[in-house]
Protein backbone atom coordinates (compact mmCIF):
# COMPACT_ATOMS: atom_id res chain seq x y z
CA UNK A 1 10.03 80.26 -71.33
CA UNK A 2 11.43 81.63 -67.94
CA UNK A 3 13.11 85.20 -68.74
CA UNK A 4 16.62 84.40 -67.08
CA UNK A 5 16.51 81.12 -68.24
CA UNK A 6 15.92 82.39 -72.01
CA UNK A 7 18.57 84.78 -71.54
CA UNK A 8 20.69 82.11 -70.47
CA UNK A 9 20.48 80.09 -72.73
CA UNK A 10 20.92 82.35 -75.41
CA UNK A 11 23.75 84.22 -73.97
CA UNK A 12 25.82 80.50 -73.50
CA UNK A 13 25.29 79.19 -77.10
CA UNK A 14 26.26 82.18 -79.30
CA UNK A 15 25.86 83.47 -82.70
CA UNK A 16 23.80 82.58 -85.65
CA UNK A 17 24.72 79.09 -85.75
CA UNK A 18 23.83 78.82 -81.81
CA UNK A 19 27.44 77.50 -81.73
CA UNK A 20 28.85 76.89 -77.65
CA UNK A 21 32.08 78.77 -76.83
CA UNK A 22 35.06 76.48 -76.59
CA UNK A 23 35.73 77.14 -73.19
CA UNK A 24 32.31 75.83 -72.37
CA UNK A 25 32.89 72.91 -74.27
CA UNK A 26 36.01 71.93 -72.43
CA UNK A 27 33.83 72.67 -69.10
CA UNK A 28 31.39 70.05 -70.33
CA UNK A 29 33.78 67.47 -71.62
CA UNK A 30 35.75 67.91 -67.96
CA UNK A 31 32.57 67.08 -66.28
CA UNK A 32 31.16 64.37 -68.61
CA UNK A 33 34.75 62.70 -67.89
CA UNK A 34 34.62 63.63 -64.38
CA UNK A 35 30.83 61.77 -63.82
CA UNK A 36 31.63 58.76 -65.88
CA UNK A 37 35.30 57.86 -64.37
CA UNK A 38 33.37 58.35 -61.01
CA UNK A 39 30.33 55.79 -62.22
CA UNK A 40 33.17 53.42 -64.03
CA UNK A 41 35.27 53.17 -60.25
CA UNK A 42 31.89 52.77 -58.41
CA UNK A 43 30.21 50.24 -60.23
CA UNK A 44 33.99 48.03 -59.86
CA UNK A 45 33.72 48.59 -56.72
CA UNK A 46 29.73 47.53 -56.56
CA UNK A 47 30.90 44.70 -58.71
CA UNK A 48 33.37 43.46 -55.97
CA UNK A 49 31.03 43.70 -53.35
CA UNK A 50 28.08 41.65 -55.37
CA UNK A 51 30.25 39.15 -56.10
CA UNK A 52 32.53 38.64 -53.19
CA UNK A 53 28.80 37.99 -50.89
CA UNK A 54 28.06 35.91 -53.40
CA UNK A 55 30.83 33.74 -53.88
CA UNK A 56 31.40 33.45 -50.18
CA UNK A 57 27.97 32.36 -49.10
CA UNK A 58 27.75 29.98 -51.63
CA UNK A 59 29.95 27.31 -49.52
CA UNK A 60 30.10 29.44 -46.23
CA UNK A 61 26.97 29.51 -43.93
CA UNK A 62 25.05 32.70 -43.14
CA UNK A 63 26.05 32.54 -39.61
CA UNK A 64 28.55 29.73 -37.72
CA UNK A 65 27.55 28.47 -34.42
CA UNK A 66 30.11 27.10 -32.11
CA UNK A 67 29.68 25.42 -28.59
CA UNK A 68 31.44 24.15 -25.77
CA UNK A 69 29.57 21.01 -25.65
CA UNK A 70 29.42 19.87 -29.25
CA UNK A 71 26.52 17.33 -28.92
CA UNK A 72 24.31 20.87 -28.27
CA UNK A 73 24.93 21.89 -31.67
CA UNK A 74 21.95 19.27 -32.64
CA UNK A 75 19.55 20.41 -30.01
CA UNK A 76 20.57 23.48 -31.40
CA UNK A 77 19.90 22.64 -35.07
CA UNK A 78 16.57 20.80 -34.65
CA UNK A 79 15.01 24.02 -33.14
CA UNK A 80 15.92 26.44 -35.04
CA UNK A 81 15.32 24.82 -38.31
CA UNK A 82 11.74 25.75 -38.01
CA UNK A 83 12.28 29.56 -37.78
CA UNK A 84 11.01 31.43 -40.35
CA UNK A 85 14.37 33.27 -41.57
CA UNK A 86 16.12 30.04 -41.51
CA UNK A 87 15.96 28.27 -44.89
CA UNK A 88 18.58 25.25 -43.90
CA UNK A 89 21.02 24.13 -40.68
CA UNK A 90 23.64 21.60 -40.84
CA UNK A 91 26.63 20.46 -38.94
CA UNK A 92 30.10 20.57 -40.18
CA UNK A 93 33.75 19.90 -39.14
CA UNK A 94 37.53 21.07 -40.07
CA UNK A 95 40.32 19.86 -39.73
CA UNK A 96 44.00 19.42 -41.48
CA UNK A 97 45.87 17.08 -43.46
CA UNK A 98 49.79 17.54 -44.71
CA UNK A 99 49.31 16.00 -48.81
CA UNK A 100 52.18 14.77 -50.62
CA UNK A 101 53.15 15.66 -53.98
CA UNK A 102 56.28 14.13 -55.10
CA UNK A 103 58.51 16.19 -52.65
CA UNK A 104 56.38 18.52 -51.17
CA UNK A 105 54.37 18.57 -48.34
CA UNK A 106 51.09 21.23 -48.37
CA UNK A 107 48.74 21.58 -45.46
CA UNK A 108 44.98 21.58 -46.49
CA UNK A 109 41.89 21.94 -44.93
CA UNK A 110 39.95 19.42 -44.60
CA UNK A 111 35.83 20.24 -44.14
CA UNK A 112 33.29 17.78 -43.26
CA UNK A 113 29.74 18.35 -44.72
CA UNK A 114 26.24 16.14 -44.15
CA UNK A 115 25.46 14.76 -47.30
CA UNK A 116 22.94 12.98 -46.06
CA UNK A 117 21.35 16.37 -45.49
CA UNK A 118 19.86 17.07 -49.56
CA UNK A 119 19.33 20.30 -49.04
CA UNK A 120 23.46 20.99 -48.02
CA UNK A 121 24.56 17.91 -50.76
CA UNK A 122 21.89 19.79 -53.19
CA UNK A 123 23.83 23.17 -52.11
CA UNK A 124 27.55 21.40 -52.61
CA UNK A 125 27.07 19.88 -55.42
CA UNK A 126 25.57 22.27 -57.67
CA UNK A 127 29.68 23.56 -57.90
CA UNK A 128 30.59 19.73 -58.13
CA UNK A 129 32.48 19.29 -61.76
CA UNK A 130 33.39 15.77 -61.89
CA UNK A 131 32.30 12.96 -59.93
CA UNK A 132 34.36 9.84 -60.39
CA UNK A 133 32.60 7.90 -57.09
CA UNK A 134 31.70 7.42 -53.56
CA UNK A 135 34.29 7.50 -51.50
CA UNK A 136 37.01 9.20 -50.59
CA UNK A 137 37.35 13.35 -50.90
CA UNK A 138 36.00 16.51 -53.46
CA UNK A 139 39.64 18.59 -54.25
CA UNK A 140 39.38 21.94 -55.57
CA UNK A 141 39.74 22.14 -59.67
CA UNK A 142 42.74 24.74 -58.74
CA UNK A 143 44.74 22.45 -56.19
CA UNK A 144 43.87 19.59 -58.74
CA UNK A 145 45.04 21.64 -61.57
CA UNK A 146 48.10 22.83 -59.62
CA UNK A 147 49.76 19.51 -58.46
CA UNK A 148 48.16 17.32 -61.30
CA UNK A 149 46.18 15.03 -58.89
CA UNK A 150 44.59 12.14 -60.71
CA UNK A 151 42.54 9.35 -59.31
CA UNK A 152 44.37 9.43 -55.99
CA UNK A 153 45.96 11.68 -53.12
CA UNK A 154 48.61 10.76 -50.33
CA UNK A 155 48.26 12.47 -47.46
CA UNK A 156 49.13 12.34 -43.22
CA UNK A 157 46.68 12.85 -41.54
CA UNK A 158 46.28 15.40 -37.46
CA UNK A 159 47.71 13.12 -35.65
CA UNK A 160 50.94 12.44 -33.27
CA UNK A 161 52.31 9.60 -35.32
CA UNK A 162 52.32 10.46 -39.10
CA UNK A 163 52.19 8.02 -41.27
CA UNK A 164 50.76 8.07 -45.48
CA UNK A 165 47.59 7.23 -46.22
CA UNK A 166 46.11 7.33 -49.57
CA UNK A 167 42.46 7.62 -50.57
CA UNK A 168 40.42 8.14 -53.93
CA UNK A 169 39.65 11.81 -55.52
CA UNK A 170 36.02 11.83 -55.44
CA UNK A 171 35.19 14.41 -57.81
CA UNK A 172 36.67 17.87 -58.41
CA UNK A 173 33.97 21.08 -57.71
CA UNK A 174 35.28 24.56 -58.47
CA UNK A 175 33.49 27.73 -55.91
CA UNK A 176 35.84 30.59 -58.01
CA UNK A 177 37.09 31.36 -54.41
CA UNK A 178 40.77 31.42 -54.54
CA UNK A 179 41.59 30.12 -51.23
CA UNK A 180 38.74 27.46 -51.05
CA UNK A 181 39.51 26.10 -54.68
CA UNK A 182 43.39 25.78 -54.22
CA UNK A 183 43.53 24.88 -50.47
CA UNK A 184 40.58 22.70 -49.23
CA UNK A 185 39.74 19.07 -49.45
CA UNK A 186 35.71 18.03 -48.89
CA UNK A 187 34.29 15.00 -47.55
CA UNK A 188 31.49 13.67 -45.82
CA UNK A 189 31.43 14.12 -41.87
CA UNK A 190 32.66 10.55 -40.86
CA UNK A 191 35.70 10.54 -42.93
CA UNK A 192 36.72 14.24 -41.46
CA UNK A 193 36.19 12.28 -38.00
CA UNK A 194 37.66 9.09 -39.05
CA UNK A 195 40.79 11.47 -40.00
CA UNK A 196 41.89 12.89 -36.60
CA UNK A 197 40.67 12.93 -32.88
CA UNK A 198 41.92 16.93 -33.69
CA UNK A 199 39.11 18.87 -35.20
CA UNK A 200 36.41 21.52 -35.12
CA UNK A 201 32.85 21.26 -35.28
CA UNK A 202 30.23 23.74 -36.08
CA UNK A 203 26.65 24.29 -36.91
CA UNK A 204 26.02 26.30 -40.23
CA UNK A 205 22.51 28.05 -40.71
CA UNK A 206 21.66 29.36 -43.97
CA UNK A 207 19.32 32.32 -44.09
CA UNK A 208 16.45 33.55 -46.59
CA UNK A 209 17.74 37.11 -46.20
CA UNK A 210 21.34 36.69 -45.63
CA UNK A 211 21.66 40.71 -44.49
CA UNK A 212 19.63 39.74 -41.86
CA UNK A 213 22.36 37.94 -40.22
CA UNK A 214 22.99 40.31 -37.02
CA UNK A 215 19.26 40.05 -36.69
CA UNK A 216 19.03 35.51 -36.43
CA UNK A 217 22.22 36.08 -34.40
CA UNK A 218 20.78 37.93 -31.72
CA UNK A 219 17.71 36.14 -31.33
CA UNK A 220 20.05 32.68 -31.34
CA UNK A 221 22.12 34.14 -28.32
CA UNK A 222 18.75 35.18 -26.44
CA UNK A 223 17.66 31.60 -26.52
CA UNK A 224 20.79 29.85 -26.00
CA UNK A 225 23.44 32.40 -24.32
CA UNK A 226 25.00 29.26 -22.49
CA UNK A 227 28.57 28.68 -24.02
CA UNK A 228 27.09 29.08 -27.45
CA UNK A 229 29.14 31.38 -29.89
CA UNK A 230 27.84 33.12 -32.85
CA UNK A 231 29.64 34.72 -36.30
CA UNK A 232 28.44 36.04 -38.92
CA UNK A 233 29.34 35.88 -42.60
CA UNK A 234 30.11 39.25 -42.46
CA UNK A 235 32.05 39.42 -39.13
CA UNK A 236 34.14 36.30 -40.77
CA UNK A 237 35.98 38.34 -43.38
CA UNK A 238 35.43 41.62 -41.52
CA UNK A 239 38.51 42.98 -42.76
CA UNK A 240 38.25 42.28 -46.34
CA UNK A 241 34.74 43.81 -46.67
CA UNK A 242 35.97 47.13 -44.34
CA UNK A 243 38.32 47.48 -46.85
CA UNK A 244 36.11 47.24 -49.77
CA UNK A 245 33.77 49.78 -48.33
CA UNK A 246 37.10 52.43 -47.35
CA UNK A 247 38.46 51.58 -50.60
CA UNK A 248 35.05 52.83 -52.36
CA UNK A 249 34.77 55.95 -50.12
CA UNK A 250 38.27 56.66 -50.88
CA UNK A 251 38.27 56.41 -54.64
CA UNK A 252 34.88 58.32 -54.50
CA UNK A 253 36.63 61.12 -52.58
CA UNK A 254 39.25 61.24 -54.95
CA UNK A 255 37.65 61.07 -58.29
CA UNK A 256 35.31 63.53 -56.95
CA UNK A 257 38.41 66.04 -57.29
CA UNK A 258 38.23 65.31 -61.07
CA UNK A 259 34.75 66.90 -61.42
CA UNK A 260 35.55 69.65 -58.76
CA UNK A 261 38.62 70.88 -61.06
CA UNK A 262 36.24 70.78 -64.27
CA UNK A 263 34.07 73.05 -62.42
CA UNK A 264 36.46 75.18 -62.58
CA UNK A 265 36.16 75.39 -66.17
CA UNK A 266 32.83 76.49 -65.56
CA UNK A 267 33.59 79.50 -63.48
CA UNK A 268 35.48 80.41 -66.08
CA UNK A 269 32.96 80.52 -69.00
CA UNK A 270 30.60 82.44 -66.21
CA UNK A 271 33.16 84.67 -65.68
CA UNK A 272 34.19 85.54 -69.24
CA UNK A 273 30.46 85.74 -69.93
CA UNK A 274 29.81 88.40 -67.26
CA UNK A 275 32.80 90.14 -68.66
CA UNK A 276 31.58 90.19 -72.50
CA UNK A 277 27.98 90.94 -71.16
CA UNK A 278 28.39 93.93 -69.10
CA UNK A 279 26.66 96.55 -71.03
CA UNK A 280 23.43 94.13 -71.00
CA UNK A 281 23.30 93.82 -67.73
CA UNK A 282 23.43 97.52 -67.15
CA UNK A 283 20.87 97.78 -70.08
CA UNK A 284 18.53 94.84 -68.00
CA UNK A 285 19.05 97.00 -64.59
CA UNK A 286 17.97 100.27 -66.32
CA UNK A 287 14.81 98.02 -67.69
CA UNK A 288 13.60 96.78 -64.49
CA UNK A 289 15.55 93.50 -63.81
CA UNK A 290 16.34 92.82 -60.05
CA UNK A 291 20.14 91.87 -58.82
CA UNK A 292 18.81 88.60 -58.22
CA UNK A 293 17.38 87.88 -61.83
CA UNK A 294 20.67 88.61 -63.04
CA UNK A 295 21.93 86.50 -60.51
CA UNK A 296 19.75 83.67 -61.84
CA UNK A 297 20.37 84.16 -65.54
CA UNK A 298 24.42 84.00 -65.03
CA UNK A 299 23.97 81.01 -62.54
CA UNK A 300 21.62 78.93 -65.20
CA UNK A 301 24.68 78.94 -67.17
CA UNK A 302 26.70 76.87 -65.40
CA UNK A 303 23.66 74.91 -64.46
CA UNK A 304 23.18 74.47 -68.07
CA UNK A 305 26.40 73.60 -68.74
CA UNK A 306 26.83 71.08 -65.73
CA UNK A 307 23.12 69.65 -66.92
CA UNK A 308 24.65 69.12 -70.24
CA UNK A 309 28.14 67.51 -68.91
CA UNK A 310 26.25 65.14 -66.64
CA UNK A 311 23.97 64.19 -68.94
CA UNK A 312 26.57 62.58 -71.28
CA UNK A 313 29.26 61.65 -68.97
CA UNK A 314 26.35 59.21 -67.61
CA UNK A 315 25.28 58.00 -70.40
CA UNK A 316 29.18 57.07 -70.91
CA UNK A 317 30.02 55.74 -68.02
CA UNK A 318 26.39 53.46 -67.63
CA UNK A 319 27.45 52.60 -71.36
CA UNK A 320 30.69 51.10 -70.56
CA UNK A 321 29.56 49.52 -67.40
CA UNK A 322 27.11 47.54 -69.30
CA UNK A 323 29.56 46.74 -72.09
CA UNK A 324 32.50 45.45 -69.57
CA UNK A 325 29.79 43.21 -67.93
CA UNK A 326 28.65 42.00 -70.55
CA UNK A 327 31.64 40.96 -72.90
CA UNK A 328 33.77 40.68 -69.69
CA UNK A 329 36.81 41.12 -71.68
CA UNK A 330 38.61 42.84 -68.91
CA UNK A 331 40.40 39.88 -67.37
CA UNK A 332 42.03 39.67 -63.56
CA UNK A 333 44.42 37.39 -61.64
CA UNK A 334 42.27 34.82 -59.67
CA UNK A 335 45.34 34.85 -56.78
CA UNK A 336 44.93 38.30 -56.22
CA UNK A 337 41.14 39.39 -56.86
CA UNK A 338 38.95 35.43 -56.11
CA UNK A 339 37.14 36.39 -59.44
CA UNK A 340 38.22 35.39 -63.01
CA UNK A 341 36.94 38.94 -65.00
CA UNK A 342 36.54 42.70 -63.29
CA UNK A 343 32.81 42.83 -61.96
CA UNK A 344 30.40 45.41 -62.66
CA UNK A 345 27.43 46.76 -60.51
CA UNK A 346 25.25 49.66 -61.60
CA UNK A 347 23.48 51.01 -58.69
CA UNK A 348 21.35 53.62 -59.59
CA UNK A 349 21.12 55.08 -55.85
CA UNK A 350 25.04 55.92 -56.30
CA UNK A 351 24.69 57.22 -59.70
CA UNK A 352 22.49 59.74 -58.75
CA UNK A 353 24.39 60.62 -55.85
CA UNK A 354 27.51 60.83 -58.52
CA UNK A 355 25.07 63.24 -60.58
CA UNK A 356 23.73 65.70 -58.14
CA UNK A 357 27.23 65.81 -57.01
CA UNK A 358 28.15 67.14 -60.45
CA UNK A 359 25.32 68.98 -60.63
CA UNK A 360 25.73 70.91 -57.17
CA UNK A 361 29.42 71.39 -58.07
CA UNK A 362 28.92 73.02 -61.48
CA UNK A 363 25.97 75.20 -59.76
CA UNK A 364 27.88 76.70 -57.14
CA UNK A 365 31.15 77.22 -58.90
CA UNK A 366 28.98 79.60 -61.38
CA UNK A 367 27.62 81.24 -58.41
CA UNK A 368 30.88 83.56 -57.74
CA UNK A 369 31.00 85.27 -60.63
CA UNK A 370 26.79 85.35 -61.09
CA UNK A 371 27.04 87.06 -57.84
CA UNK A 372 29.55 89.94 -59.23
CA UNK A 373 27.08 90.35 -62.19
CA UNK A 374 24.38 91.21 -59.61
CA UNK A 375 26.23 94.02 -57.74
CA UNK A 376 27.21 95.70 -61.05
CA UNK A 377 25.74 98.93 -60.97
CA UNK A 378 23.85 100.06 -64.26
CA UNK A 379 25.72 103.41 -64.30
CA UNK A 380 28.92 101.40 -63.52
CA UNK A 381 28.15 98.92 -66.34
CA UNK A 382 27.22 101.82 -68.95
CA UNK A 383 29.78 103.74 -67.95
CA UNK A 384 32.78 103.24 -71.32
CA UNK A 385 29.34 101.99 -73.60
């Protein structure tokens, strides 16, 4: 074994029992909380991100494609159905309805989708619940839930003269978005048209690689930069995911604060060790030993002890990610959050980011009083012995 790290070693866990002082125990318990709050908030926030992409593209296209002249979307679509990033392309329209229930009146959305496309009925109706028939629309399991819609729905339609129509519930299909779930009605494309001269029609374009969005975009507005706009699914809830990604920053920044104030703790166990351990390093000096091996045995310490507090506080915090995803018995409000339980993502690029952090932290913090050690002077440090 290395000198200075034998020394080390044996001059952090002390007596005859090998028993660790209590201050260093605190310092290990401060940074084993530290890491694992720090891998906890991360993975939540991983969790949010995983699942918000995938709930989103499940219904929502990769990238939207709007145009000036509408009938282009097809010449569009045929065409770039055979590139090779593009696993699907189909055309879609929105528009709005005002439904009735008893004495309210709620807008809803309205989306038209090809079914005689099977890949995009194949892709709809894997979240399809209940069918009850052929006609008429698909309403969200929360808007059907929330105004206890049955076999039928009254509605007025887009246009100048309202006037109530009914039509059949179709089936009910649940996406565990929030907004799509209580707020949108689906249908096949002539009934959206058949609803109002007033709507919007787009070409949807479903990817292989879906993070290769910005990359299909580009090449779609080389090839057709002619009144042709582009968005992707990222740019279409660019503010939610911008705040996901500040919100994870943030809490990083924050939490981080936990492990820096633990490291504390650690310069004080180096510090009260250089203290007790005085005479021995003026007894090392007078042997031989260099200002910067006693530089490296005080500052294995607290790499010792941060080595140690790391260790456990990720075993911890991996342990209680793994047990919250799998029991998910941490529940949240669907209004607030889109998702029914709180997600969990273990990325193992961020937890070792989280554990050299501690590591570096607990490192230098040891540092300033390893450096003292080294200036002691052996006549200084014999000098009362």
């Amino acid at each position: 074994m290395i000198p200075e790290l034998f020394l080390a070693r044996r001059y952090l866990f002390r007596g005859k029992s090998r028993h660790i002082s209590f201050i260093g125990i605190v310092s290990c318990m401060g940074i084993a909380l530290g890491i694992a709050t720090l891998i906890v908030v991360i993975s939540v926030m991983n969790g949010f991100d995983r699942d918000l992409v995938e709930r989103f593209t499940r219904v929502k296209p990769h990238l939207i494609i709007e145009s000036l002249d509408p009938e282009y979307l097809n010449i569009i679509k045929e065409k770039i159905k055979t590139w090779e990033e593009v696993s699907g392309a189909s055309v879609f329209i929105q528009t709005q309805v005002f439904a009735k229930f008893d004495k309210l009146i709620v807008p809803l959305v309205v989306k038209g989708i090809d079914f005689t496309d099977k890949q995009e009925r194949k892709q709809f109706y894997q979240y399809v619940e209940d069918v009850s028939g052929n006609e008429g629309f698909f309403v969200g399991e929360g808007l059907k839930n929330r105004f206890f819609i049955s076999d039928e729905i009254e509605f007025y339609p887009l246009v100048k003269k309202f006037k109530a129509q009914n039509d059949k519930v179709r089936g009910v299909f649940k996406l565990g978005l929030f907004d799509i779930d209580n707020n949108y009605l689906i249908t096949d494309l002539e009934k959206a048209k058949s609803l109002s001269p007033n709507y919007l029609i787009f070409l949807g374009v479903r990817l292989d690689d879906p993070f290769t969005a910005n990359e299909v975009k580009k090449k779609i507005l080389c090839k057709y930069n002619q009144g042709v706009f582009v968005t992707t699914w990222v740019e279409s809830d660019k503010v939610l995911f911008s705040a996901l990604k500040l919100e994870k920053l943030t809490m990083f920044i924050i939490l981080s604060l936990i492990v820096l104030v633990a490291s504390f703790n650690i310069f004080a166990t180096v510090t009260v060790s250089v203290v007790e351990k005085t005479k021995d390093i003026g007894i090392l000096k007078s042997l031989g030993f260099s200002s910067s091996r006693i530089l490296a045995i005080f500052s294995s310490q607290g790499l010792i002890l941060g080595v140690i507090g790391t260790f456990w506080g990720a075993l911890l915090g991996c342990g209680l990610c793994i047990g919250v995803e799998k029991y998910q018995f941490i529940k949240l409000p669907v209004e607030i959050y889109y998702i029914e339980y709180l997600p969990m993502a273990i990325d193992y690029g961020d937890i070792s980011l989280i554990i050299g952090v501690g590591m570096f932290l607990s490192y230098v913090f040891s540092l300033i009083p390893a450096i003292r050690a080294s200036n002691l002077s052996p006549s200084k440090a014999l000098r009362y012995e």
